[in-house]
Protein backbone atom coordinates (compact mmCIF):
# COMPACT_ATOMS: atom_id res chain seq x y z
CA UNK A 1 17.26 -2.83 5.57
CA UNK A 2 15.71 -1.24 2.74
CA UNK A 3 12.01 -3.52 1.80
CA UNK A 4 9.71 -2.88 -1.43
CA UNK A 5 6.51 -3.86 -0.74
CA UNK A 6 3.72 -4.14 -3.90
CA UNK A 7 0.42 -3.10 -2.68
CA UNK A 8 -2.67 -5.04 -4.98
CA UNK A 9 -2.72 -8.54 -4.10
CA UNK A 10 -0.08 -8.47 -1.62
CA UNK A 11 -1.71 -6.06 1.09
CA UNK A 12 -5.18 -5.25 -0.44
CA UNK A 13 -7.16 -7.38 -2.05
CA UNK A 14 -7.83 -6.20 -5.17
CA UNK A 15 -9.95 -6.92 -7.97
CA UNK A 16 -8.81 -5.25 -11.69
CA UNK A 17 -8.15 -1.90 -11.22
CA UNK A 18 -11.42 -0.91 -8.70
CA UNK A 19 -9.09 0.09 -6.11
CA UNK A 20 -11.91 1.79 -4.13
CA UNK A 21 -13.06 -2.06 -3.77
CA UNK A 22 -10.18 -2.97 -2.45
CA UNK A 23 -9.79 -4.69 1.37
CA UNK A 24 -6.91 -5.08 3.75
CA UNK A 25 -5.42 -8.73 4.19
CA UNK A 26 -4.79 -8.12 7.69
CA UNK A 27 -2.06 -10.62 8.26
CA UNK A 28 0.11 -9.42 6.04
CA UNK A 29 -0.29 -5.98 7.06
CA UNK A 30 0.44 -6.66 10.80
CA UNK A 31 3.87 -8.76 9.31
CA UNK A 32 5.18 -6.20 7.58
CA UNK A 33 4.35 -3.29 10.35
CA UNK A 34 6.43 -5.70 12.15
CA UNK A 35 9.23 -5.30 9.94
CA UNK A 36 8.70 -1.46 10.26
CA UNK A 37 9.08 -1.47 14.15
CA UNK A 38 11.92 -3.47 13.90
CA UNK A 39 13.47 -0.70 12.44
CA UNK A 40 13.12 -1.26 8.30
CA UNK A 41 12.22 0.87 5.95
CA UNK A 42 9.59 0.37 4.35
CA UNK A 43 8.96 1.32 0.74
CA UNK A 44 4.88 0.60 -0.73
CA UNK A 45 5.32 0.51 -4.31
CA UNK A 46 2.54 0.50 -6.76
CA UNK A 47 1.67 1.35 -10.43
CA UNK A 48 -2.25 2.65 -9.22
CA UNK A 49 -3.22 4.84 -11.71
CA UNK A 50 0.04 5.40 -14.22
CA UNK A 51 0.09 6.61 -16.94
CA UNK A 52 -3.30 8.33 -16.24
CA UNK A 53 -4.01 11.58 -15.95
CA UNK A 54 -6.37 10.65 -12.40
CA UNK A 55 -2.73 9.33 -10.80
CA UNK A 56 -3.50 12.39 -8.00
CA UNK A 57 -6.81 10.56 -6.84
CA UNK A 58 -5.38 6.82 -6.95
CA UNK A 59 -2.41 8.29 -4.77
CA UNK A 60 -4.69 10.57 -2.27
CA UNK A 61 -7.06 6.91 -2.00
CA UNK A 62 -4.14 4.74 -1.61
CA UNK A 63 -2.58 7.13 0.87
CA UNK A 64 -6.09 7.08 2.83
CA UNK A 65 -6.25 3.66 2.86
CA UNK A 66 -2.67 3.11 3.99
CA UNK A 67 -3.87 5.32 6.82
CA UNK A 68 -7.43 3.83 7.64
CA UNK A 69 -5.76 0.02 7.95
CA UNK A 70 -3.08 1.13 10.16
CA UNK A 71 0.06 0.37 7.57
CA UNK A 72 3.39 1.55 8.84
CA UNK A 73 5.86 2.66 5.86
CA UNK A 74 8.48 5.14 4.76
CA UNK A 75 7.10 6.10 1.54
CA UNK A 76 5.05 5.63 -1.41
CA UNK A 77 6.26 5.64 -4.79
């Protein structure tokens, strides 16, 4: 199974558009890299940083992040 997955207020907590604010809600995270191991795809999808012309840094931040909580996807768009 193919599952979209917002980011802001669903796995980070995030306040406007400070993204580098943001913080992991930890529980959700761990549910949905459950979903991952049991074989899902898993598809983050977020409008950070469209239409601007910074989209490069919101995706190389949201990417780190991703990383430094321990989320398990298939891609980012």
């Amino acid at each position: 199974m193919i599952i979209y997955v917002d980011i802001d207020n669903t796995i980070f907590k995030t306040e406007g558009t400070d993204y580098t604010k943001s913080k992991p809600i930890l529980e959700r995270i761990d549910a949905i890299n459950n979903l991952y191991e049991q074989g899902n795809e898993i598809v983050y999808w977020t409008a950070r940083g469209t239409p601007t012309k910074n989209y490069k840094e919101k995706e190389a931040l949201t990417k780190k992040q991703l990383e430094d909580w321990g989320v398990k996807y298939t891609s980012l768009k």
